[in-house]
N, C-alpha and C. Protein backbone atom coordinates (compact mmCIF):
# COMPACT_ATOMS: atom_id res chain seq x y z
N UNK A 1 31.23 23.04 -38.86
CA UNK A 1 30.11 22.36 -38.22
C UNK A 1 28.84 23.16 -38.56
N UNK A 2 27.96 22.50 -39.09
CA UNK A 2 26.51 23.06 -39.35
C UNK A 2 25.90 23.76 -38.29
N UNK A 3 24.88 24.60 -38.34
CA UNK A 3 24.53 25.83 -37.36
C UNK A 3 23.50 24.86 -36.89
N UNK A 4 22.90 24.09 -37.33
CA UNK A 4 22.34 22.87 -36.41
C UNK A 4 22.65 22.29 -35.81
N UNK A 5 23.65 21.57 -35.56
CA UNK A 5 24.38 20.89 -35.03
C UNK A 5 24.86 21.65 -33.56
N UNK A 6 25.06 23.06 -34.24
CA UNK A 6 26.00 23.93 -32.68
C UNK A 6 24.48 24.20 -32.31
N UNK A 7 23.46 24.29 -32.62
CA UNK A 7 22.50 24.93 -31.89
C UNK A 7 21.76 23.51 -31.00
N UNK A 8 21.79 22.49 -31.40
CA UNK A 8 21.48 21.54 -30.78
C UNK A 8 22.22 20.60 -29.87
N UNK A 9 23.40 20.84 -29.87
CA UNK A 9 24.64 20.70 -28.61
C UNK A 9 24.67 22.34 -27.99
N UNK A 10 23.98 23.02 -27.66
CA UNK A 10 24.01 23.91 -27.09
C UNK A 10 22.82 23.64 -26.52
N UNK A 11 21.45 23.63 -26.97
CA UNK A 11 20.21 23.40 -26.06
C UNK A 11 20.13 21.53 -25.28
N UNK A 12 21.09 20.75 -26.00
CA UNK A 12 21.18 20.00 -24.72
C UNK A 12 21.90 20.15 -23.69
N UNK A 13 23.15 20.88 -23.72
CA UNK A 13 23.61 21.17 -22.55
C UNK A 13 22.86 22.50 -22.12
N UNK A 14 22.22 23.02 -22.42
CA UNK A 14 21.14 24.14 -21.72
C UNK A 14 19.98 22.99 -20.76
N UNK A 15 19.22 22.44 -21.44
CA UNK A 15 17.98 21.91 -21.22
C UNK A 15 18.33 20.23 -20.63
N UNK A 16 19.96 19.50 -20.88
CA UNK A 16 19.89 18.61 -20.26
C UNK A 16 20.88 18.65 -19.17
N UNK A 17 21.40 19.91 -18.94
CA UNK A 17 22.31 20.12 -17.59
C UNK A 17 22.06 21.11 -17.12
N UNK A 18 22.32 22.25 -17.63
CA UNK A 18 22.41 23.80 -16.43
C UNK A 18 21.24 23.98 -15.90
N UNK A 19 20.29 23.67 -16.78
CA UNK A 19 18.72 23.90 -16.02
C UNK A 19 18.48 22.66 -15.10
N UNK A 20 18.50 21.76 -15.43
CA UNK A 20 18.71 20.58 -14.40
C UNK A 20 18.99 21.09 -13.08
N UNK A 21 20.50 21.36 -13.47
CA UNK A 21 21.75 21.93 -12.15
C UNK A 21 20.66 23.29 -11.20
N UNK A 22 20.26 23.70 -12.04
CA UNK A 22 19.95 24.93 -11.31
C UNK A 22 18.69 24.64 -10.45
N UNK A 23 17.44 23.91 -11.20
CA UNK A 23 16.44 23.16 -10.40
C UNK A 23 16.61 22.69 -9.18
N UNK A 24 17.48 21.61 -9.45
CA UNK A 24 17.95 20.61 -8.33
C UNK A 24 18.76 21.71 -7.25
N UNK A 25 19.81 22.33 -7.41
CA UNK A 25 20.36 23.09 -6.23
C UNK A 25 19.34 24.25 -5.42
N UNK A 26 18.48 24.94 -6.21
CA UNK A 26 17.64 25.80 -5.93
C UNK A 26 16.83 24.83 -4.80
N UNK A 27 16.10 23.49 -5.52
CA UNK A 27 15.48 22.91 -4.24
C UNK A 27 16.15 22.61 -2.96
N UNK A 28 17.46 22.07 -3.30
CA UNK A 28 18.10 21.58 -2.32
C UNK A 28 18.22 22.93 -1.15
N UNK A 29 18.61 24.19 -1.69
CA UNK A 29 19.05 25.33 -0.91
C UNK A 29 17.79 25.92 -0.39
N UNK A 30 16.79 26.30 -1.43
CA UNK A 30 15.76 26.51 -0.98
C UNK A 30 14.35 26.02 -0.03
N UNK A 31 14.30 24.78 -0.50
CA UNK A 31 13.34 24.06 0.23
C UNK A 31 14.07 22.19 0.66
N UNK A 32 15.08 22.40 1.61
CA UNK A 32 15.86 21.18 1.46
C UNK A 32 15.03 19.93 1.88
N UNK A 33 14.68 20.13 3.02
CA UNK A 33 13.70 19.04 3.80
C UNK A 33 12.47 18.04 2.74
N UNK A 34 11.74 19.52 2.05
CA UNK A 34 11.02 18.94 0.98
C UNK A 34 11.50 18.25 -0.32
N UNK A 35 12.54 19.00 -0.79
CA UNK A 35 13.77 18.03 -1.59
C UNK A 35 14.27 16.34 -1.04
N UNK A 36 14.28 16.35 -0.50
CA UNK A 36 14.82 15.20 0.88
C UNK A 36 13.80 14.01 0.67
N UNK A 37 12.60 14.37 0.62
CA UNK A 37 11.03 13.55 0.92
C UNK A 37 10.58 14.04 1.63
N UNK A 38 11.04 14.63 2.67
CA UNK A 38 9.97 15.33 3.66
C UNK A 38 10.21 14.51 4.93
N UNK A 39 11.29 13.78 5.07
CA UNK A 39 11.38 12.22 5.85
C UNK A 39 11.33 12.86 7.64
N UNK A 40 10.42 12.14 8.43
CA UNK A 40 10.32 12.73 9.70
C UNK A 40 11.85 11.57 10.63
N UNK A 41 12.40 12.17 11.22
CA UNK A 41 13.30 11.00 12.15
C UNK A 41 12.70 11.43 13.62
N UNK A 42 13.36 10.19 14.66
CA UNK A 42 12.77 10.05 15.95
C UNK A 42 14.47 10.63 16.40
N UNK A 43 13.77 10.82 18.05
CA UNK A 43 15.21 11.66 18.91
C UNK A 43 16.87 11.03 18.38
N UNK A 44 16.51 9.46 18.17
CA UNK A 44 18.06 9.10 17.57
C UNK A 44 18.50 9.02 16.10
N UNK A 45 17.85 9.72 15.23
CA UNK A 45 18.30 10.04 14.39
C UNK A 45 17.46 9.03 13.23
N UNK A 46 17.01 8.06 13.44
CA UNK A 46 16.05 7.03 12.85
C UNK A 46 15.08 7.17 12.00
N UNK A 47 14.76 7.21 10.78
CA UNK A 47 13.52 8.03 9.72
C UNK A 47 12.64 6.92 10.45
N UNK A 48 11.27 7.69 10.51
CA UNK A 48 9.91 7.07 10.98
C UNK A 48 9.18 7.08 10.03
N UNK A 49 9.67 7.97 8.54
CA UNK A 49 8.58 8.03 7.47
C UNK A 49 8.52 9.36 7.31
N UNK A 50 7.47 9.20 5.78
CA UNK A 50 7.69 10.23 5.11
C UNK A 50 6.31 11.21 5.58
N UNK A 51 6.43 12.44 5.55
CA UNK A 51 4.51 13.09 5.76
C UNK A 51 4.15 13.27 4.84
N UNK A 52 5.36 12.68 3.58
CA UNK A 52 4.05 12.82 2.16
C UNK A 52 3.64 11.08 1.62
N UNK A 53 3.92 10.41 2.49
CA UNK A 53 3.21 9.38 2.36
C UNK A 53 2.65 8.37 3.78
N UNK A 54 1.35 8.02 3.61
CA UNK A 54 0.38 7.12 4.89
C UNK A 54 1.14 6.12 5.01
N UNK A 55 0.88 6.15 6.32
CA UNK A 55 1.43 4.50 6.49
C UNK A 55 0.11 4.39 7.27
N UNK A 56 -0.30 2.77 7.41
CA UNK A 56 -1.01 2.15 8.37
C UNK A 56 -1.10 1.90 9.91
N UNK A 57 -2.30 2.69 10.50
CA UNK A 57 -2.30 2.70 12.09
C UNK A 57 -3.20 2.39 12.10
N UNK A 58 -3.58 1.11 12.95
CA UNK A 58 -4.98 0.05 13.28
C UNK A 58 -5.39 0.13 14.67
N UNK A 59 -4.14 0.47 15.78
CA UNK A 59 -4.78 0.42 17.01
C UNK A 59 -5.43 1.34 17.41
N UNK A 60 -6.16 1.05 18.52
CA UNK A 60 -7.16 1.96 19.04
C UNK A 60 -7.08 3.54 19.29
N UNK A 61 -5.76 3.35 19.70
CA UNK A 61 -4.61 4.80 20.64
C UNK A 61 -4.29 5.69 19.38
N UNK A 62 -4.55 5.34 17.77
CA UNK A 62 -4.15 6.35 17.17
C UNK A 62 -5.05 6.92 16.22
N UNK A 63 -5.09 7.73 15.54
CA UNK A 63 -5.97 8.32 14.47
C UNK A 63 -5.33 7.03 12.99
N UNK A 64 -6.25 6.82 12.47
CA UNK A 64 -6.38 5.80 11.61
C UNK A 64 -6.62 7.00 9.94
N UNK A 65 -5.55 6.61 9.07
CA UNK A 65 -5.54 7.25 7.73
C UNK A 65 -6.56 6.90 6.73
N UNK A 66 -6.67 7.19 5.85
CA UNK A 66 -7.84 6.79 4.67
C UNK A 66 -7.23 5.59 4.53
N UNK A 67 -7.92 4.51 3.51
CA UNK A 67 -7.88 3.42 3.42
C UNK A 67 -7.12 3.26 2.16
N UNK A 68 -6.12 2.22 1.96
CA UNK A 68 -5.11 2.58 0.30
C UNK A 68 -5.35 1.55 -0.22
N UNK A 69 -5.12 2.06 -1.48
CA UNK A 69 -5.42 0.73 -2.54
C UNK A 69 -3.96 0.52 -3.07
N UNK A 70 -2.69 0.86 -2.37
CA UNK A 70 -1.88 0.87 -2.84
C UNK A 70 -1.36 -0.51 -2.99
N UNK A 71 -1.06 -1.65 -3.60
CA UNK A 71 -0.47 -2.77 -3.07
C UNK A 71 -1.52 -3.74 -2.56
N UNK A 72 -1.27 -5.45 -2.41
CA UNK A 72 -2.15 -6.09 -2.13
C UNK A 72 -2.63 -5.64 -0.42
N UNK A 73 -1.83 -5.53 0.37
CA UNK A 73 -1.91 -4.93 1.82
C UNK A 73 -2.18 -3.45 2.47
N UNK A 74 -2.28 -2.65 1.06
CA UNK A 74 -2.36 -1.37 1.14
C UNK A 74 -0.66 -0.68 1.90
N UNK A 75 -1.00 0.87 1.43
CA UNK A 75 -0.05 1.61 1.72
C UNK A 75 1.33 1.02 1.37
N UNK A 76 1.79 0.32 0.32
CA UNK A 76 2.62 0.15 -0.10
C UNK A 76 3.45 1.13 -1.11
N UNK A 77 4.35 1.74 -0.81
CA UNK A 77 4.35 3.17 -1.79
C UNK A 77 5.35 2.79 -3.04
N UNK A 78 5.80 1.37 -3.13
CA UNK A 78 6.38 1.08 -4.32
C UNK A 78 5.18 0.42 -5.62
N UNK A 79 4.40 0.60 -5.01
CA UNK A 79 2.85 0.30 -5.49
C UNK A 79 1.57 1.26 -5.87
N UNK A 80 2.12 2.86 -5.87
CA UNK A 80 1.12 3.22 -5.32
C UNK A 80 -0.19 3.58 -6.56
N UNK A 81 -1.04 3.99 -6.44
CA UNK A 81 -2.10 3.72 -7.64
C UNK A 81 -3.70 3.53 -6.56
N UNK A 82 -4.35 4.13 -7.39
CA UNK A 82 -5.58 4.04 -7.02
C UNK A 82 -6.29 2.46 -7.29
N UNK A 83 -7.61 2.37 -7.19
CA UNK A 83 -8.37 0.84 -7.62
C UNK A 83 -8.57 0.72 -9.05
N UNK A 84 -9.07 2.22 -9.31
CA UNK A 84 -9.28 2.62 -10.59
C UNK A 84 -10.73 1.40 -10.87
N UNK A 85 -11.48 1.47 -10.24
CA UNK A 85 -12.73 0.53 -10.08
C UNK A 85 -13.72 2.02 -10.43
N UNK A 86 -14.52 1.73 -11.14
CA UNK A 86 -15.94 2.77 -11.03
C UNK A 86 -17.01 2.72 -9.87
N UNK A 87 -17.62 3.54 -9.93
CA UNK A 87 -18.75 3.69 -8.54
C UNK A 87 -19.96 2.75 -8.59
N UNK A 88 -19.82 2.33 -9.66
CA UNK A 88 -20.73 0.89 -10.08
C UNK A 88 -20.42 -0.29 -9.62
N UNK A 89 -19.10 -0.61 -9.80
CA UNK A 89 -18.29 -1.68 -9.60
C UNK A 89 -18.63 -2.47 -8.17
N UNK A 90 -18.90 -3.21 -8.00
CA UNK A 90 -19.54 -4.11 -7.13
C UNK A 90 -18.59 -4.46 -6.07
N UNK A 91 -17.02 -4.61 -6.29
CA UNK A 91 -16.44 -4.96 -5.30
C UNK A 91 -15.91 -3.41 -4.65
N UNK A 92 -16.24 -2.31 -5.19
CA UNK A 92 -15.47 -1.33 -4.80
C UNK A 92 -16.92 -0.99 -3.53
N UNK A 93 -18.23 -1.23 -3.89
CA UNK A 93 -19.16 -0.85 -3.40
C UNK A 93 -19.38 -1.71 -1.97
N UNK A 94 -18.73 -3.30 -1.98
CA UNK A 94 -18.72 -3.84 -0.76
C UNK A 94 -18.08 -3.09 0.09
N UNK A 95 -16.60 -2.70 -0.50
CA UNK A 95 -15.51 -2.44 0.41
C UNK A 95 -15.56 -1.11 0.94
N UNK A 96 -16.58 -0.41 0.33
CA UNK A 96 -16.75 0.89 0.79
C UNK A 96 -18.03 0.64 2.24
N UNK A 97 -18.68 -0.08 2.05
CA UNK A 97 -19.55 -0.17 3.00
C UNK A 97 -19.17 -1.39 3.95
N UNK A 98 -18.44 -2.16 3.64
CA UNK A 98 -17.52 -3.13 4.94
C UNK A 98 -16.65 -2.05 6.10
N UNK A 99 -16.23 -1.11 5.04
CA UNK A 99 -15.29 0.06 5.90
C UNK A 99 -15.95 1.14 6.35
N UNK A 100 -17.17 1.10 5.94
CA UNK A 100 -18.30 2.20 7.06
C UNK A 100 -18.76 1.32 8.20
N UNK A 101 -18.80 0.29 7.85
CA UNK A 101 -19.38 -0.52 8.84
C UNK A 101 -18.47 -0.45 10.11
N UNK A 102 -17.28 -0.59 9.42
CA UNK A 102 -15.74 -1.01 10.46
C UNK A 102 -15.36 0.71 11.33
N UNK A 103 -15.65 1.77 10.72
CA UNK A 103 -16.00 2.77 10.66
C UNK A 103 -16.59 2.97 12.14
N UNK A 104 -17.93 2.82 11.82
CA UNK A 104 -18.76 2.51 12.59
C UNK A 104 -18.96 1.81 14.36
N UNK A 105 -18.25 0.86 14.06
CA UNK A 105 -17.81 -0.50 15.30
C UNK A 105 -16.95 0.14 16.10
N UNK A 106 -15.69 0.93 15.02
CA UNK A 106 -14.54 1.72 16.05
C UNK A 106 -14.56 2.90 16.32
N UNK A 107 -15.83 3.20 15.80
CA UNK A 107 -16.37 5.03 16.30
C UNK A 107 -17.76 5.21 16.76
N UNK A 108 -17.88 4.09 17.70
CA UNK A 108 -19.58 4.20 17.88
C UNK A 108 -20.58 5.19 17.96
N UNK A 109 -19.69 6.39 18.15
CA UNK A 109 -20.49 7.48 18.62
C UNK A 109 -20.68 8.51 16.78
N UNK A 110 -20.36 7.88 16.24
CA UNK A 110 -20.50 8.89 14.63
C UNK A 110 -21.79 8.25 14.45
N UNK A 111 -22.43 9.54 13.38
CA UNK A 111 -23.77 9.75 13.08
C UNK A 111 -23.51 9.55 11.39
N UNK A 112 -22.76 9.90 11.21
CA UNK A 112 -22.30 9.53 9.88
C UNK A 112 -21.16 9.59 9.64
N UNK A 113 -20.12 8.88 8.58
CA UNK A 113 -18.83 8.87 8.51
C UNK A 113 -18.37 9.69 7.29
N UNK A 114 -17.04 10.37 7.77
CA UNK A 114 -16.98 11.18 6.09
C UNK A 114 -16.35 10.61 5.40
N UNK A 115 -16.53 10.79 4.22
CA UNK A 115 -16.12 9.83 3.03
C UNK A 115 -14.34 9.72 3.00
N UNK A 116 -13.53 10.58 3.75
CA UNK A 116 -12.37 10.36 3.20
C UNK A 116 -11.91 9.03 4.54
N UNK A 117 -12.88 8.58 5.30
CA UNK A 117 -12.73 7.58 6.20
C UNK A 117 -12.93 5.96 5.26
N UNK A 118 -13.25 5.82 4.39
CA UNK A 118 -14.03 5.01 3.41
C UNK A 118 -13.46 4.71 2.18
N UNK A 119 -12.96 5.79 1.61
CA UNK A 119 -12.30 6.18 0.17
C UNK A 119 -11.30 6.50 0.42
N UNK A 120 -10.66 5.71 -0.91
CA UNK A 120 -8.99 6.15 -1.12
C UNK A 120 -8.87 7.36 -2.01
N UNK A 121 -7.39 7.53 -1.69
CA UNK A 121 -7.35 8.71 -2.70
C UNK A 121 -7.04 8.07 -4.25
N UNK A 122 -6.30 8.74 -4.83
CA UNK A 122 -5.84 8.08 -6.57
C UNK A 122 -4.38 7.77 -6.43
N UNK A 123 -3.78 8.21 -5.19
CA UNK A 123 -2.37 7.61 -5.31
C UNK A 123 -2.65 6.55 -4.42
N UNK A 124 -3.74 6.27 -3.39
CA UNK A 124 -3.76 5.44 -2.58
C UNK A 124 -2.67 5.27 -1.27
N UNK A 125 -2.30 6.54 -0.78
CA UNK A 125 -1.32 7.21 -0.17
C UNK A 125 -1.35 8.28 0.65
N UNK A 126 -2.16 8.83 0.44
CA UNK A 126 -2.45 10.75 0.67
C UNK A 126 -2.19 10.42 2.22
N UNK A 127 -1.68 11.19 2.81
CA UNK A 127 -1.15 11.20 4.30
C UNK A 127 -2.25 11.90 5.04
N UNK A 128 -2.68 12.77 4.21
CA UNK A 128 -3.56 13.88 4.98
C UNK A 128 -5.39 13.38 5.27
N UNK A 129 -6.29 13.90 6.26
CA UNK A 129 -7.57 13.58 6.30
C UNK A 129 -8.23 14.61 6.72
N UNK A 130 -9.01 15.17 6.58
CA UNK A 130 -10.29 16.21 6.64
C UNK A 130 -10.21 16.38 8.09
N UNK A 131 -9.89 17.45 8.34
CA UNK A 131 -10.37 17.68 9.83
C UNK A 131 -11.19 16.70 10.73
N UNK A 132 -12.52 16.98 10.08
CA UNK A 132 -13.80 16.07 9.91
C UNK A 132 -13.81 14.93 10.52
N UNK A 133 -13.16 14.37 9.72
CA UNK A 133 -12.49 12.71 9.57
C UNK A 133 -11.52 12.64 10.85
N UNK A 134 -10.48 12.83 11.05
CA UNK A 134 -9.83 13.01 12.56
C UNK A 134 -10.57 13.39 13.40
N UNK A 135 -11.73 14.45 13.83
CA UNK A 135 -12.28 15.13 14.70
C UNK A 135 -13.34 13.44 15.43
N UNK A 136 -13.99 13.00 13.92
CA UNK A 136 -14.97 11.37 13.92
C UNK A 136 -14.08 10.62 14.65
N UNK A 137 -12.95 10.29 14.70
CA UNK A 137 -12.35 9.76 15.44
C UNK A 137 -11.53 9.71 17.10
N UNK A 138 -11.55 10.51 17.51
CA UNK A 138 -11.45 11.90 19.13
C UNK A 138 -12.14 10.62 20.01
N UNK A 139 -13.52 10.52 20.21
CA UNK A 139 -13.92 9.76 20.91
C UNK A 139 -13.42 8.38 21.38
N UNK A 140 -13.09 7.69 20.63
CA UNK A 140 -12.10 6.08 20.36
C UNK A 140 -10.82 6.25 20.58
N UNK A 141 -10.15 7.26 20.27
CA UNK A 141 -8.63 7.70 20.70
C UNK A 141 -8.73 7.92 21.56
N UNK A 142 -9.52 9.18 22.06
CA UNK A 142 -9.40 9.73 23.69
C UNK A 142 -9.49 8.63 24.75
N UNK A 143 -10.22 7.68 24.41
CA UNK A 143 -11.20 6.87 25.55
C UNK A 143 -9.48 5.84 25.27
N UNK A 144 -9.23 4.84 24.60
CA UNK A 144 -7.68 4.65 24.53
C UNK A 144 -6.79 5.30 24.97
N UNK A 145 -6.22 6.48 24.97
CA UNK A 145 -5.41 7.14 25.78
C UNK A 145 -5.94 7.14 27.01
N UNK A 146 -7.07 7.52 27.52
CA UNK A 146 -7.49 8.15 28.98
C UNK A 146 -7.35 9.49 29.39
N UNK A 147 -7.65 10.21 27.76
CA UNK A 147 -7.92 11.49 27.95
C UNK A 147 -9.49 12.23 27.72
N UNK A 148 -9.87 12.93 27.88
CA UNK A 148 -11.09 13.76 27.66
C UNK A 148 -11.63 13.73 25.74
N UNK A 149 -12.42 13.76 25.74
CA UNK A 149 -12.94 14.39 24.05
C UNK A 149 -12.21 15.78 24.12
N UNK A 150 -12.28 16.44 25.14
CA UNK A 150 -11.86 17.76 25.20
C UNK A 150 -10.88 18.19 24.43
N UNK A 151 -9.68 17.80 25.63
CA UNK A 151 -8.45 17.76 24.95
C UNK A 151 -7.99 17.35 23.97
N UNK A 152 -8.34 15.85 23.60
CA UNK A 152 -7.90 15.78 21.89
C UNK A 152 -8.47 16.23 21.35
N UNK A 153 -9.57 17.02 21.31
CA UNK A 153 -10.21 17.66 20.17
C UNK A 153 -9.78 19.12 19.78
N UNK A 154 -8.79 19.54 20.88
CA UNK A 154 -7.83 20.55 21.01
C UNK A 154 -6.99 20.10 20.56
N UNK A 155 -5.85 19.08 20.65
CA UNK A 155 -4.86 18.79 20.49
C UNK A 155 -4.97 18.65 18.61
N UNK A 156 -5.83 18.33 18.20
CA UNK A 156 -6.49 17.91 16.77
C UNK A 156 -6.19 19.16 16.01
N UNK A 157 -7.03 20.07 16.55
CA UNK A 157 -7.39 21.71 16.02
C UNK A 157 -6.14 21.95 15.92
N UNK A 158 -4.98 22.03 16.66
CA UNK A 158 -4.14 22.63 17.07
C UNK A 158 -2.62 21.93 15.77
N UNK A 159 -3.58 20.67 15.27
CA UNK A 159 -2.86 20.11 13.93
C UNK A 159 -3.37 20.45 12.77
N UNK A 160 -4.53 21.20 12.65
CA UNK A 160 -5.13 21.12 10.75
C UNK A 160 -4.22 22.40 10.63
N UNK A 161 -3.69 21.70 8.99
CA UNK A 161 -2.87 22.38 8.18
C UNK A 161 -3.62 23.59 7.26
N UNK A 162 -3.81 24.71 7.29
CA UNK A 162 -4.68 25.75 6.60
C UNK A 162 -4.45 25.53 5.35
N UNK A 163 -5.01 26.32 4.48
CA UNK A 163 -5.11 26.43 2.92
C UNK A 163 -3.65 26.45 2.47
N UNK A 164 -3.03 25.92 1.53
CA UNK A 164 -1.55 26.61 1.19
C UNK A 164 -1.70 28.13 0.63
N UNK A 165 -1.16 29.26 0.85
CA UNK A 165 -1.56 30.37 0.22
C UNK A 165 -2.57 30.93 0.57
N UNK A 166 -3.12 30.30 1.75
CA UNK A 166 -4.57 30.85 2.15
C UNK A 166 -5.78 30.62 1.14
N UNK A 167 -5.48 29.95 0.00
CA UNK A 167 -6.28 29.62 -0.97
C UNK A 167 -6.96 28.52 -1.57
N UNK A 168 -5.51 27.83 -1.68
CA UNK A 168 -5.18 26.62 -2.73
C UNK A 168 -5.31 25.34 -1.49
N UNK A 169 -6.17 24.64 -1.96
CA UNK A 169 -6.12 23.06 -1.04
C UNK A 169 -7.37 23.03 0.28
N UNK A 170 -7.82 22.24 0.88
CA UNK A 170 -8.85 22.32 1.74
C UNK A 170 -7.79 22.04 2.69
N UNK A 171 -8.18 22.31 3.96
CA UNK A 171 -7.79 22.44 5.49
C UNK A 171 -7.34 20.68 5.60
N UNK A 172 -6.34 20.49 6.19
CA UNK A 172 -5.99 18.88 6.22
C UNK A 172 -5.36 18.78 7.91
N UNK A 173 -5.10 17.19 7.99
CA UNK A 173 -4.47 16.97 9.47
C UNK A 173 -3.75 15.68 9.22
N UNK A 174 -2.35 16.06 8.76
CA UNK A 174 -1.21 14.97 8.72
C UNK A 174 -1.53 14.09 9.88
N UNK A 175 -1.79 12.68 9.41
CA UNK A 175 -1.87 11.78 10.41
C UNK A 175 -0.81 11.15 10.85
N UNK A 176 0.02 11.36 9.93
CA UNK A 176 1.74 10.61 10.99
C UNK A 176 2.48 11.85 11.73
N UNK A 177 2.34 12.74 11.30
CA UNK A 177 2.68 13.57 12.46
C UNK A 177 1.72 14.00 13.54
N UNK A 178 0.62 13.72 13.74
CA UNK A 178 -0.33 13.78 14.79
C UNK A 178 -0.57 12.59 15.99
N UNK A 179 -0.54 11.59 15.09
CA UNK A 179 0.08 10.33 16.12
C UNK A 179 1.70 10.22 16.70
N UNK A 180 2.63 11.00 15.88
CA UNK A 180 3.52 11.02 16.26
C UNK A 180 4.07 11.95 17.73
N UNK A 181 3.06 13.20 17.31
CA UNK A 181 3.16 14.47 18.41
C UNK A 181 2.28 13.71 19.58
N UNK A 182 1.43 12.75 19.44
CA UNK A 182 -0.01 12.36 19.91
C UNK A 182 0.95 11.32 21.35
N UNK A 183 2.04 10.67 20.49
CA UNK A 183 2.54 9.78 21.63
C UNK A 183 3.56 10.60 22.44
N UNK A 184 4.19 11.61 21.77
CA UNK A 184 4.96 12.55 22.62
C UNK A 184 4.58 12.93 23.44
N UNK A 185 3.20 13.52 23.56
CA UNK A 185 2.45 14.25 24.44
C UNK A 185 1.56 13.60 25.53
N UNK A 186 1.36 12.36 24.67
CA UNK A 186 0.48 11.04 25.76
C UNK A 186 1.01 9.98 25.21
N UNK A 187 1.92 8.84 25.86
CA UNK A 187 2.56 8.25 26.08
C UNK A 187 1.38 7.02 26.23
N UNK A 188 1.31 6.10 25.47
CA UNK A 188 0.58 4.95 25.96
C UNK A 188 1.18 3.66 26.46
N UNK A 189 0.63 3.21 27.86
CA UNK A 189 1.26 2.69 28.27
C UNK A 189 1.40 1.10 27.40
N UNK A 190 2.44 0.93 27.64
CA UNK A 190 2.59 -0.63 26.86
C UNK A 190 2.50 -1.78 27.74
């Protein structure tokens, strides 16, 4: 057998199995949960979703995610993808200012809205929102629950995710696990 031949049935089973094998078990052992999806379940065992992907919350009682372009309905994650529209683009420019407006109506008390309230991300998905952006929202939640600005604005703080590495990434606040801890902790009545 040619020395090509053994050297190239040797780097596919190098490069199309053992390294594979070793990847995949290392995640699984090492970081399993994140291997997994990251999938959150409720007390009976039930997945509620993933924290690396948004889902849609409209009522009053919860912190509301960036807006997705994923899918005709948004947040569709077998869909996911930005508008891929430019800053010129005329329909991207309505929808950005229909959703400050809307912004606006359900946060009466903001002076200005931050952009990740408005804008999608590029996967049209991103789970996470600017401190900022959750903090703009405290007033409309609190007053829905029947709690203080106070306290959720504690309860908020007490969710932004720091730098990874202390470095890498800006300060964020998982919104499905904040509404999720949000109803644990305040229970809205139905």
């Amino acid at each position: 057998m040619p020395a090509w031949i053994r050297i190239s049935i040797l780097f596919f089973l190098l490069c199309g199995g053992v390294y594979p094998a070793v990847v995949v078990g290392a995640g699984q052992l090492l970081f399993h949960d994140k291997a997994q999806g990251s999938i959150i379940y409720d007390k009976s065992g039930n997945a509620i979703g993933s924290e690396l992907i948004a889902q849609a919350f409209d009522k009053d009682q919860y912190f509301h995610p960036r807006p997705s372009a994923a899918g005709t309905d948004g947040y569709d994650s077998t869909n996911s993808g930005g508008s891929n529209l430019a800053p010129t683009n005329q329909a991207l420019i309505d929808r950005v200012k229909g959703d400050v407006a809307t912004a606006k109506q359900d946060n009466p008390s903001l002076q200005s809205v931050p952009a990740d309230l408005v804008t999608t991300s590029g996967s049209g998905l991103d789970p996470d929102l600017s401190p900022e952006a959750a903090l703009a929202q405290v007033p409309r939640v609190a007053k829905a629950r029947s709690m203080t600005a106070a306290q959720l604005t504690d309860f908020v703080n007490s969710h932004v995710i720091g730098r990874d590495l202390g470095i890498f990434g800006e300060p964020r606040v998982n919104v499905l696990r904040l509404n999720l801890d949000l109803d644990a902790a305040k229970p809205v009545a139905k």
